[in-house]
C-alpha atoms as a PDB file:
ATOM      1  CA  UNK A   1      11.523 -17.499 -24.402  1.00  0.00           C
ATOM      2  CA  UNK A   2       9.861 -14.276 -25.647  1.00  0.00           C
ATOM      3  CA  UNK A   3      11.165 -10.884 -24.747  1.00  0.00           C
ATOM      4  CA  UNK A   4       8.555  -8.827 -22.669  1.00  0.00           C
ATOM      5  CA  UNK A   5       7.152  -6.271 -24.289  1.00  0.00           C
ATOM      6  CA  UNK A   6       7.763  -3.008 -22.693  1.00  0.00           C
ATOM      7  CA  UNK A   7       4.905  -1.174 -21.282  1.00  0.00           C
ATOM      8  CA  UNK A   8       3.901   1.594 -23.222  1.00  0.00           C
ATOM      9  CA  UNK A   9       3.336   5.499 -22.565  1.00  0.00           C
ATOM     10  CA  UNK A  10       0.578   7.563 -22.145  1.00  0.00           C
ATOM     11  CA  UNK A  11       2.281   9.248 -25.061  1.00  0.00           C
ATOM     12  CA  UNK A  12       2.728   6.284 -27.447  1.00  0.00           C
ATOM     13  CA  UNK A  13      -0.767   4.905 -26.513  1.00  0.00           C
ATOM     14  CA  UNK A  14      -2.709   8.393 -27.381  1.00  0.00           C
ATOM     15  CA  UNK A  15      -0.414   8.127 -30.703  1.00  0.00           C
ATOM     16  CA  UNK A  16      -1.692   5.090 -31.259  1.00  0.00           C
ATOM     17  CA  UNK A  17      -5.472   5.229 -30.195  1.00  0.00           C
ATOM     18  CA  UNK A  18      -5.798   9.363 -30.351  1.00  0.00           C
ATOM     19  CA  UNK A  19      -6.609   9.367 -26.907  1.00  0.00           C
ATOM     20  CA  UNK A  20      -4.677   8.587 -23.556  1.00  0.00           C
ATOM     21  CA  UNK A  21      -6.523   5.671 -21.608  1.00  0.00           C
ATOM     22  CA  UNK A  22      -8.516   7.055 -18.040  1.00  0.00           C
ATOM     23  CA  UNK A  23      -6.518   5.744 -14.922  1.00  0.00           C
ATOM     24  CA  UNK A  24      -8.055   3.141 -12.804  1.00  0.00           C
ATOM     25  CA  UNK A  25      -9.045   4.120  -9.276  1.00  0.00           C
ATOM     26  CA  UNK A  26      -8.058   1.301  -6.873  1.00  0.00           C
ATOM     27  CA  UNK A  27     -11.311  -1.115  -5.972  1.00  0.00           C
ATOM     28  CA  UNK A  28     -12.318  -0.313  -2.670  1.00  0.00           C
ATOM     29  CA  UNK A  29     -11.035   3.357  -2.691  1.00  0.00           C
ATOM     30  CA  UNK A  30     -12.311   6.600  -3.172  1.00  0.00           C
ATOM     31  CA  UNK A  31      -9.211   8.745  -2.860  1.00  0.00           C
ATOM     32  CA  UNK A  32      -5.901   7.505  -3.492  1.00  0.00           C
ATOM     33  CA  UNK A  33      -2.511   9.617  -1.383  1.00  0.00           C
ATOM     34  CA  UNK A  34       0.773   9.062  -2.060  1.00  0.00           C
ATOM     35  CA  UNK A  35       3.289   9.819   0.456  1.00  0.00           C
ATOM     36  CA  UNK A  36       6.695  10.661  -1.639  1.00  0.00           C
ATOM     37  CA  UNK A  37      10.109  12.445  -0.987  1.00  0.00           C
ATOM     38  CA  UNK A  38      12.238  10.903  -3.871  1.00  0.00           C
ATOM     39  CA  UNK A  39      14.743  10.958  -0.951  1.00  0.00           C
ATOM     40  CA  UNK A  40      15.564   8.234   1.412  1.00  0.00           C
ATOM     41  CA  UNK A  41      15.793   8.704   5.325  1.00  0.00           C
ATOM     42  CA  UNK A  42      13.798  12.105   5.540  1.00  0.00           C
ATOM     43  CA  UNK A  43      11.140   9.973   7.731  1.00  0.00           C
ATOM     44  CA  UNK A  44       8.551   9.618   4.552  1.00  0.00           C
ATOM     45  CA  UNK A  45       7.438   6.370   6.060  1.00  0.00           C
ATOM     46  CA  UNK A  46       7.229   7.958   9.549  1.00  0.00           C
ATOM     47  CA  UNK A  47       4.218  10.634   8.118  1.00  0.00           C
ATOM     48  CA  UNK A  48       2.356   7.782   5.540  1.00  0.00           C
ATOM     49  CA  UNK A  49       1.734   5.599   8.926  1.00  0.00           C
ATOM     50  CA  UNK A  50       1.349   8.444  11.189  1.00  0.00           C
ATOM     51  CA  UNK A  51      -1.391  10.897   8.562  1.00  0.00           C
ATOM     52  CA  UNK A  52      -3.474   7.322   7.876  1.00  0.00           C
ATOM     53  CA  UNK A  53      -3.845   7.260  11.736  1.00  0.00           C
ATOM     54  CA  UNK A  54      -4.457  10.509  11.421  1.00  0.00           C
ATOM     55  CA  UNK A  55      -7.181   9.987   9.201  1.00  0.00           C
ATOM     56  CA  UNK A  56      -8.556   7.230  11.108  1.00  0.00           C
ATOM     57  CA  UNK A  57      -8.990   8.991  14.003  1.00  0.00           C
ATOM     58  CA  UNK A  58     -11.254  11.793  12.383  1.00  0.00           C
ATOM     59  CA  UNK A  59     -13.764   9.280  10.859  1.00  0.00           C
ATOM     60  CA  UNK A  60     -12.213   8.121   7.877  1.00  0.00           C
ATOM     61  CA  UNK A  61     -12.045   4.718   6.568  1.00  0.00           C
ATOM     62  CA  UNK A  62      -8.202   4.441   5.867  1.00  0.00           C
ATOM     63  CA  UNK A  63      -6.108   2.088   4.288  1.00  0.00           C
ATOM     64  CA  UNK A  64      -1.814   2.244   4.012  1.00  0.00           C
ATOM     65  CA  UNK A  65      -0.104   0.534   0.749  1.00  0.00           C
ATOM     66  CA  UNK A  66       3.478  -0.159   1.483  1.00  0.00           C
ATOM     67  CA  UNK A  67       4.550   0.772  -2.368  1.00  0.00           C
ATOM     68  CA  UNK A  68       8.155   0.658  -1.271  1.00  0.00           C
ATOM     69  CA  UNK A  69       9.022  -2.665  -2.035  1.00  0.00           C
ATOM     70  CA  UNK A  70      13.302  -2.337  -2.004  1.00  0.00           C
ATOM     71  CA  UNK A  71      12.847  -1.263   1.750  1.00  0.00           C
ATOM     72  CA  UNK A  72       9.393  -1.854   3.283  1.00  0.00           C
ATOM     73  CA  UNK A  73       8.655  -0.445   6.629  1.00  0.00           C
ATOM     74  CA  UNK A  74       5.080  -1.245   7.722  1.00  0.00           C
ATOM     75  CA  UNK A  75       5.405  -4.141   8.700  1.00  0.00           C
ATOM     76  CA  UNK A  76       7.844  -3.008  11.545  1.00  0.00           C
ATOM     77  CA  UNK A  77       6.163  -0.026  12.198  1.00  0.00           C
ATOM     78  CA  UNK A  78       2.746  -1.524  12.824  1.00  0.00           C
ATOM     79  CA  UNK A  79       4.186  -4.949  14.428  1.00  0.00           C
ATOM     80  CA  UNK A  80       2.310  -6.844  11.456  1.00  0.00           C
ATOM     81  CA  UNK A  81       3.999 -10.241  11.640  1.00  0.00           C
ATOM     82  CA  UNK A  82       1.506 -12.249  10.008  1.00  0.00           C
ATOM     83  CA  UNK A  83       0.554 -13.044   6.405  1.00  0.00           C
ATOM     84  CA  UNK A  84      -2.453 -11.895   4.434  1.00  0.00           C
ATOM     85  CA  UNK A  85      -5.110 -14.433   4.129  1.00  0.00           C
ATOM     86  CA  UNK A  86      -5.637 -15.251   0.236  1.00  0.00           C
ATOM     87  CA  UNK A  87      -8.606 -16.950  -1.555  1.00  0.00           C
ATOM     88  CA  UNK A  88      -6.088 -18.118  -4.052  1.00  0.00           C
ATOM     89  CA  UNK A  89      -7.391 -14.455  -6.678  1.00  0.00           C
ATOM     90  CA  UNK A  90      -6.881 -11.952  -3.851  1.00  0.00           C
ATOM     91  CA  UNK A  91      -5.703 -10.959  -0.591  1.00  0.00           C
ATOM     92  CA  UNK A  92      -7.273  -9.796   2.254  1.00  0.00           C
ATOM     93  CA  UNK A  93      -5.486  -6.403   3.827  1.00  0.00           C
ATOM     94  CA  UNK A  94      -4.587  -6.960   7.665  1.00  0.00           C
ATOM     95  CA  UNK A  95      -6.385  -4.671   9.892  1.00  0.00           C
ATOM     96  CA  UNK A  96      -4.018  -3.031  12.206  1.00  0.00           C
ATOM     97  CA  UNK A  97      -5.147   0.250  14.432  1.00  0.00           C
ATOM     98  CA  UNK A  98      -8.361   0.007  12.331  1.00  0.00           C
ATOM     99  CA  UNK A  99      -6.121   0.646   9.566  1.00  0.00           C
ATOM    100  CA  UNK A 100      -6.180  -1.523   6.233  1.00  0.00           C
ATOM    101  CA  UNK A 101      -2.390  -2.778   5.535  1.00  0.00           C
ATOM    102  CA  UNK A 102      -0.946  -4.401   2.441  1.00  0.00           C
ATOM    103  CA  UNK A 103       3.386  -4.549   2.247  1.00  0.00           C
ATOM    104  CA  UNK A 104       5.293  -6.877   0.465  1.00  0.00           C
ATOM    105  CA  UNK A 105       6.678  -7.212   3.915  1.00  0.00           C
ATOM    106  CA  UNK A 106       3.732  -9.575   4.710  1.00  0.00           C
ATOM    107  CA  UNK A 107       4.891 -11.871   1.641  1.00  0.00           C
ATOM    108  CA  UNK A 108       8.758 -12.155   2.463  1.00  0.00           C
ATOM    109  CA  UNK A 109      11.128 -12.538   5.358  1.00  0.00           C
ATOM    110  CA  UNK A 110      11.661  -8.820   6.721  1.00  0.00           C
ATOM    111  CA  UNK A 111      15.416  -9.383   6.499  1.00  0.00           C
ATOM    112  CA  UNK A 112      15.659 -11.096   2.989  1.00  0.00           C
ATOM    113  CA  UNK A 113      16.688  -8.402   0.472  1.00  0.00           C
ATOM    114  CA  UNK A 114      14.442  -7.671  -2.727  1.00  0.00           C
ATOM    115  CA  UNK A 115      16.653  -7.812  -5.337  1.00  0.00           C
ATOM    116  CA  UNK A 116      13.724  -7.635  -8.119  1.00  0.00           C
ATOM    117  CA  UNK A 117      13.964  -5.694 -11.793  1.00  0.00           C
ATOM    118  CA  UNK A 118      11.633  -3.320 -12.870  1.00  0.00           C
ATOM    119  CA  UNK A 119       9.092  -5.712 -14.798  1.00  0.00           C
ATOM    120  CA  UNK A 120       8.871  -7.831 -11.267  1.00  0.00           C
ATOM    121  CA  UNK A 121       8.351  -4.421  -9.555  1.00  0.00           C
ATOM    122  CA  UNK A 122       5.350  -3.324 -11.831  1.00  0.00           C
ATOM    123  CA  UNK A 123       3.911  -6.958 -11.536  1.00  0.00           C
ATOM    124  CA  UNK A 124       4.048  -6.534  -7.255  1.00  0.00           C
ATOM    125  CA  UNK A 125       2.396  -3.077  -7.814  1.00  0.00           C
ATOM    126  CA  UNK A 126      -0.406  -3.894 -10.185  1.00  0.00           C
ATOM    127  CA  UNK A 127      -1.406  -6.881  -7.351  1.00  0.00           C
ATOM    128  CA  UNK A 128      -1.521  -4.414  -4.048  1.00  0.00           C
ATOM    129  CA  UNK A 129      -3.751  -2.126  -6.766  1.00  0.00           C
ATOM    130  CA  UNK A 130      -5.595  -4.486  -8.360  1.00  0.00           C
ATOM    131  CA  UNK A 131      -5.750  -8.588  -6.252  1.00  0.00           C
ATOM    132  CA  UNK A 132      -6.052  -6.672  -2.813  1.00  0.00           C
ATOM    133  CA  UNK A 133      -9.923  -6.689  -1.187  1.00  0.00           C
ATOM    134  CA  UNK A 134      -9.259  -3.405  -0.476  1.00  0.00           C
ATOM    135  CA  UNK A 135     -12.887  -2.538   1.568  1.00  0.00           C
ATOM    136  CA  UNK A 136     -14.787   0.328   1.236  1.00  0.00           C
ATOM    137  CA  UNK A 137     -11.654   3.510   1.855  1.00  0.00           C
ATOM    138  CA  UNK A 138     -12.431   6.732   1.898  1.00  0.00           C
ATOM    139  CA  UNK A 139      -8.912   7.157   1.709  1.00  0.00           C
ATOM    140  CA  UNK A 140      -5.617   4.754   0.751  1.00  0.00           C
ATOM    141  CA  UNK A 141      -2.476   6.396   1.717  1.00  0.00           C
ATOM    142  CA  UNK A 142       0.684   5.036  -0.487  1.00  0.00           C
ATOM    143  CA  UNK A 143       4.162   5.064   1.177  1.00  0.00           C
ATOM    144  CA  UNK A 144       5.955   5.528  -2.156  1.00  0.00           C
ATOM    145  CA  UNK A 145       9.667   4.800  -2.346  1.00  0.00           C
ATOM    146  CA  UNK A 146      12.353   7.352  -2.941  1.00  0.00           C
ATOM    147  CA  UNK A 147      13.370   7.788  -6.252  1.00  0.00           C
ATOM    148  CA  UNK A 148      11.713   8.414  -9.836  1.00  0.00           C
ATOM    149  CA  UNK A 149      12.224   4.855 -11.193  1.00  0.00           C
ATOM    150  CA  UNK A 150       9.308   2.134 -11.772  1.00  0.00           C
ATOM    151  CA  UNK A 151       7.280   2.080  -8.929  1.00  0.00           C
ATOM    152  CA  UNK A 152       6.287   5.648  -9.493  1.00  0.00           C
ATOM    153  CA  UNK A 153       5.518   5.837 -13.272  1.00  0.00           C
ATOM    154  CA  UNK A 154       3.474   2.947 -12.473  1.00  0.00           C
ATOM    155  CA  UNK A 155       1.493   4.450 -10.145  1.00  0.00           C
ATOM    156  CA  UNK A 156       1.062   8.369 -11.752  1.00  0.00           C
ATOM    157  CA  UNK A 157       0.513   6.428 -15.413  1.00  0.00           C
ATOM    158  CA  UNK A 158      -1.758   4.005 -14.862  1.00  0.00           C
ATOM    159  CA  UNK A 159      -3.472   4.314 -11.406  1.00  0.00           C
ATOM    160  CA  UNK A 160      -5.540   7.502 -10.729  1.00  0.00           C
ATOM    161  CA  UNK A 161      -3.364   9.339  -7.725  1.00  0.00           C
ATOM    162  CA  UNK A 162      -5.697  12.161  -6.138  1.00  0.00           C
ATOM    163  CA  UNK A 163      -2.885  13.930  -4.889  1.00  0.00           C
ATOM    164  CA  UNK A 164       0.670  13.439  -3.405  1.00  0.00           C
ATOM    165  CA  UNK A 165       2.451  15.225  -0.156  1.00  0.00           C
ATOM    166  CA  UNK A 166       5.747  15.302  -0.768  1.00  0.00           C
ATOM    167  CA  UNK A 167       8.157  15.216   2.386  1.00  0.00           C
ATOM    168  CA  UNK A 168      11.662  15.985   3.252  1.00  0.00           C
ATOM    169  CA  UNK A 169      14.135  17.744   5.459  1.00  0.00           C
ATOM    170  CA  UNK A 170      15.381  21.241   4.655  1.00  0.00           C
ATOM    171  CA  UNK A 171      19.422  20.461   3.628  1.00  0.00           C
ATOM    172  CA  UNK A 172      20.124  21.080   0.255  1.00  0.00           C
ATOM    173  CA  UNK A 173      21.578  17.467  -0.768  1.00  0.00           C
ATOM    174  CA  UNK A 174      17.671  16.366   0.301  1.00  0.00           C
ATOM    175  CA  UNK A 175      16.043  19.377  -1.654  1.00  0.00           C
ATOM    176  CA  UNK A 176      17.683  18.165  -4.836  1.00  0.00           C
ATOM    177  CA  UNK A 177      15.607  14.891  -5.460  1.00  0.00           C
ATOM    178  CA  UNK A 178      12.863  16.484  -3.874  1.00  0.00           C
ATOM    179  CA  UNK A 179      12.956  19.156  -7.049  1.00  0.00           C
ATOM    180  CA  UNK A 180      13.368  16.047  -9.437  1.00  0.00           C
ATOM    181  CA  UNK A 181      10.145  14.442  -7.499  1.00  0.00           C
ATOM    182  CA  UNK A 182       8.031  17.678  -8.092  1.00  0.00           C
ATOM    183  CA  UNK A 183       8.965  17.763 -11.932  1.00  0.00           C
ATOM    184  CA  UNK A 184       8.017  14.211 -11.904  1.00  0.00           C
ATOM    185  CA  UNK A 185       4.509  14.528 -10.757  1.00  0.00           C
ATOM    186  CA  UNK A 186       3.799  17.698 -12.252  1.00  0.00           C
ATOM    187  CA  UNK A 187       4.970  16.048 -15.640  1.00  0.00           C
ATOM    188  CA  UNK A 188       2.726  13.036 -15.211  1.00  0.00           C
ATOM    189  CA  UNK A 189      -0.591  15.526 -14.080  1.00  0.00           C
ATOM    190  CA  UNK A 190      -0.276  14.009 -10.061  1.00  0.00           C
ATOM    191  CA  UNK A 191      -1.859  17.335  -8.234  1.00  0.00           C
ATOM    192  CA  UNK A 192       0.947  17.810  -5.643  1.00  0.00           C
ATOM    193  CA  UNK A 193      -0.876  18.936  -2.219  1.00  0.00           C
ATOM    194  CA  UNK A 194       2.187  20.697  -0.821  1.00  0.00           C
ATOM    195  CA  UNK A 195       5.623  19.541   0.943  1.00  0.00           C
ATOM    196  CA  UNK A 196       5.999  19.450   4.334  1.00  0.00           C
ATOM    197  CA  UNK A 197       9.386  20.000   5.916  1.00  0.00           C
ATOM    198  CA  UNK A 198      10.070  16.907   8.217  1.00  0.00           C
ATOM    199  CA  UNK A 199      12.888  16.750  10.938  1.00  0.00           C
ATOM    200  CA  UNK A 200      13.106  20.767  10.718  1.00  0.00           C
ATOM    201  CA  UNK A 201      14.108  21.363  14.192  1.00  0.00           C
ATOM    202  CA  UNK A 202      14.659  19.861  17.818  1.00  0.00           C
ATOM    203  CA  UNK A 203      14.125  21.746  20.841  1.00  0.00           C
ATOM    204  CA  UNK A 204      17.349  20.930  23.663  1.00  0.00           C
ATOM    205  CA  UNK A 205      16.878  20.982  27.503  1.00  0.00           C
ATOM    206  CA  UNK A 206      17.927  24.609  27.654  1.00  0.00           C
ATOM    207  CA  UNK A 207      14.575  25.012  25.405  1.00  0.00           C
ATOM    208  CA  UNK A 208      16.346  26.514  22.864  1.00  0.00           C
ATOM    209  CA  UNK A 209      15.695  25.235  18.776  1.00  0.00           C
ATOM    210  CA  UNK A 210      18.358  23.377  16.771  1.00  0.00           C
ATOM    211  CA  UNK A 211      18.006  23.352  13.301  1.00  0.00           C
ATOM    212  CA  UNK A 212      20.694  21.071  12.171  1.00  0.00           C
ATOM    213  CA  UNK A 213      19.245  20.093   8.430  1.00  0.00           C
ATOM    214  CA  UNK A 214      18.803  24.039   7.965  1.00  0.00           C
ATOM    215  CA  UNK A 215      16.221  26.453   7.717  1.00  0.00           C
ATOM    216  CA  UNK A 216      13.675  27.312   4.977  1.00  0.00           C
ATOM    217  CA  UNK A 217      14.877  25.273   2.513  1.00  0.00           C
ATOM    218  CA  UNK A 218      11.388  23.285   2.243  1.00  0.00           C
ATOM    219  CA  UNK A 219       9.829  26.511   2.152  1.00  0.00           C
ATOM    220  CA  UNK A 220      11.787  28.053   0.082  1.00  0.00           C
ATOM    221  CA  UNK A 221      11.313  25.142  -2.514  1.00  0.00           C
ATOM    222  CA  UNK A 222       7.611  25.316  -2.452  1.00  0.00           C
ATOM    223  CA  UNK A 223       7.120  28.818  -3.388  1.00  0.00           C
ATOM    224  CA  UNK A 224       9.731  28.297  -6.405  1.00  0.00           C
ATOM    225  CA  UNK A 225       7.751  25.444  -7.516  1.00  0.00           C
ATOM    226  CA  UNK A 226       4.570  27.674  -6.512  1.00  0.00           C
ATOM    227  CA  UNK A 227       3.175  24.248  -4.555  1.00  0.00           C
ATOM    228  CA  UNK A 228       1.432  25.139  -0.812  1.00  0.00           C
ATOM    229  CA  UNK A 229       3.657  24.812   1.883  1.00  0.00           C
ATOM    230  CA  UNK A 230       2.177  22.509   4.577  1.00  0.00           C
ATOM    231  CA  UNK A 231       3.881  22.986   7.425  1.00  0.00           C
ATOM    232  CA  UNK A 232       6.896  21.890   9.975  1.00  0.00           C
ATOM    233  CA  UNK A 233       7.289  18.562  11.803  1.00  0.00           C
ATOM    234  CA  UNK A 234      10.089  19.092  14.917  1.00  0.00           C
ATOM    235  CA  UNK A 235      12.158  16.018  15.884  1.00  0.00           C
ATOM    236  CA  UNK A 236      11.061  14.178  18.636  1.00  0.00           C
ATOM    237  CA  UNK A 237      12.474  11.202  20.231  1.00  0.00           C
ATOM    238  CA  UNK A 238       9.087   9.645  21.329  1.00  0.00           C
ATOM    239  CA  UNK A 239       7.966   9.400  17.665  1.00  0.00           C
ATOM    240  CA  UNK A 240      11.452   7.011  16.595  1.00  0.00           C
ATOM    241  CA  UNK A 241      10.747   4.580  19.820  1.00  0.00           C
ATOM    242  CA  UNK A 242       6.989   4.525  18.690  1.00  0.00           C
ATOM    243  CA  UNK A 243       7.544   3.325  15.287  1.00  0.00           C
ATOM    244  CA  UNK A 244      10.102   1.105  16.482  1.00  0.00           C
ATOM    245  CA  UNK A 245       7.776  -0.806  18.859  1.00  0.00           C
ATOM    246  CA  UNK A 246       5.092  -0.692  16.387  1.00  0.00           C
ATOM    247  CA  UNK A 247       2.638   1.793  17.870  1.00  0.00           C
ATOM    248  CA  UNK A 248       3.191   4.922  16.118  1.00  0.00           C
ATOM    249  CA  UNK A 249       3.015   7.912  17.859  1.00  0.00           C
ATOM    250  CA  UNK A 250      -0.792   9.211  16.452  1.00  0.00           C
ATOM    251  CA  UNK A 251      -1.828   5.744  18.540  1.00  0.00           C
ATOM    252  CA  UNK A 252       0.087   5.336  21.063  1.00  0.00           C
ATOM    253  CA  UNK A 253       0.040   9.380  22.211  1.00  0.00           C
ATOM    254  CA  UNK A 254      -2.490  10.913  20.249  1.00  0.00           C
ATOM    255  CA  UNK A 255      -2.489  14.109  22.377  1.00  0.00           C
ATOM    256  CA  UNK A 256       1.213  14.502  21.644  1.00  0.00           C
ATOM    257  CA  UNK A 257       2.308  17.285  20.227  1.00  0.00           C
ATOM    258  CA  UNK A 258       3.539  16.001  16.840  1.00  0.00           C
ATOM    259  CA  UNK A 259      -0.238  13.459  16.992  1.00  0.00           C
ATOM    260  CA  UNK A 260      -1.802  17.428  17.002  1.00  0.00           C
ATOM    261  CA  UNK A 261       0.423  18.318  14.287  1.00  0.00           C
ATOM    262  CA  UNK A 262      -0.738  15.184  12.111  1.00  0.00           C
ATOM    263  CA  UNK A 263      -3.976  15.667  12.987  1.00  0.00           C
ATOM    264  CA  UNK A 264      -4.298  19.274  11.434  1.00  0.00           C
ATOM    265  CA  UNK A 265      -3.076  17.838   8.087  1.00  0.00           C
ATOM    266  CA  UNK A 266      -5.167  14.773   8.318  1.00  0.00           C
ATOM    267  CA  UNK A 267      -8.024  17.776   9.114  1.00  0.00           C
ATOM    268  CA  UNK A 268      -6.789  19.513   5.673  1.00  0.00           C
ATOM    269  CA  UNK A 269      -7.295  16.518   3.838  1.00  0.00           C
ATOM    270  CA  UNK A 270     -10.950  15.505   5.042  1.00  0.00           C
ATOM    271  CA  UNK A 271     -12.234  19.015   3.878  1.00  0.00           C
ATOM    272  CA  UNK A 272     -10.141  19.168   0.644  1.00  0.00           C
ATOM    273  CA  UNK A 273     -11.869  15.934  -0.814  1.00  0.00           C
ATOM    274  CA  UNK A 274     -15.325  14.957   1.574  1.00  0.00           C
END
């Protein structure tokens, strides 16, 4: 058989050509989001569902790519069990909250583990960006996977990422890949939007605040890498059992405190870019 032949860099290409190659917007799109932490478990799947209902619920025509294909989540957190309907050249999205979905959770038993190598990774990206009838978005929000590996390169080198929102919890040992995510983007020109600090506090019965991942340290992190700091998400039990039983908490309480919270970024967003 012959070897693949590895994909090539926006350095090695403008070598070759004198010029680096324009990105390709996704069809269907006008603005494309991604949703990154380079950390797992700081709840980065939590705010890609929760901002696209957001979105959706101050006008926008949204869609949500599940881009983390090790460890998809949107199929649980929406309740999508059924597969996408396919014409045999594309797939059609499934339309859940008046939300456009695409996972590889739609394609493969939610419990069967994806043990794929980078070249099958890249091929599963370049079909939710390019075989998906992705219709008419204002905005697609991408639930990126933690990490700097395949699945990101692919993205910030060949599709054209309007702008990223990086979140994570304040404790150092999270901070660290966050700092290796923001040298990441900046090196591959993806205009960071600002991090958010998720998880950053939980108020007890005695209404007092517990910050048990820290303090600042989000913050802190966005002024040293001069990026805008967006803002704090508290912990809240309500917004776990939501995503659990597949109505996230920006649809099933939208006047919720955290919804509100959501909502203002969502708010950001809309006047940034229409």
């Amino acid at each position: 058989m012959p070897k693949e032949k590895p994909e090539l860099s926006d350095a090695m290409r403008k070598k070759m050509t004198g010029k680096i190659p324009e990105k390709n917007p996704i069809k269907g799109t006008k603005f494309t989001i991604a949703i990154s932490s380079a950390k797992g478990g700081v709840g980065k799947s939590t705010f890609a569902t929760n901002l696209a209902l957001a979105l959706k619920n101050t006008g926008c025509k949204v869609g949500l790519l599940d881009a983390d294909i090790y460890g998809p989540s949107i199929p649980k957190m929406f309740n999508i069990v059924e597969k996408p309907k396919s014409d045999g050249q594309k797939l059609e999205p499934i339309l859940r909250y008046d939300v456009q979905c695409m996972s590889i959770g739609f394609l493969a038993d939610q419990e069967t583990p994806m043990i794929w190598r980078g070249p099958m990774v890249t091929s599963a990206i370049k079909t939710f960006t390019q075989k998906v009838n992705w219709n008419n978005l204002d905005f697609i929000i991408v639930d990126m996977p933690p990490g700097t590996g395949d699945t990101q390169l692919t993205f910030s080198q060949e599709i054209k990422m309007d702008g990223a929102i990086i979140v994570s919890t304040p404790q150092e040992v999270a901070l660290l890949d966050v700092k290796r995510g923001i040298k990441m983007f900046d090196k591959l020109g993806v205009k960071i939007l600002g991090l958010v600090d998720n998880m950053s506090f939980f108020i007890g019965d005695d209404g007092k605040k517990y910050k048990i991942f820290g303090e600042g340290g989000v913050e802190k992190t966005a002024k040293e890498f001069k990026k805008e700091f967006l803002g704090q998400i508290p912990i809240n039990p309500e917004v776990g059992r939501s995503g659990d039983n597949g109505i996230p908490i920006v649809e099933s309480n939208p006047e919720h405190e955290i919804s509100k919270i959501y909502l203002n970024f969502a708010n950001k967003i809309k006047l940034t870019y229409l």
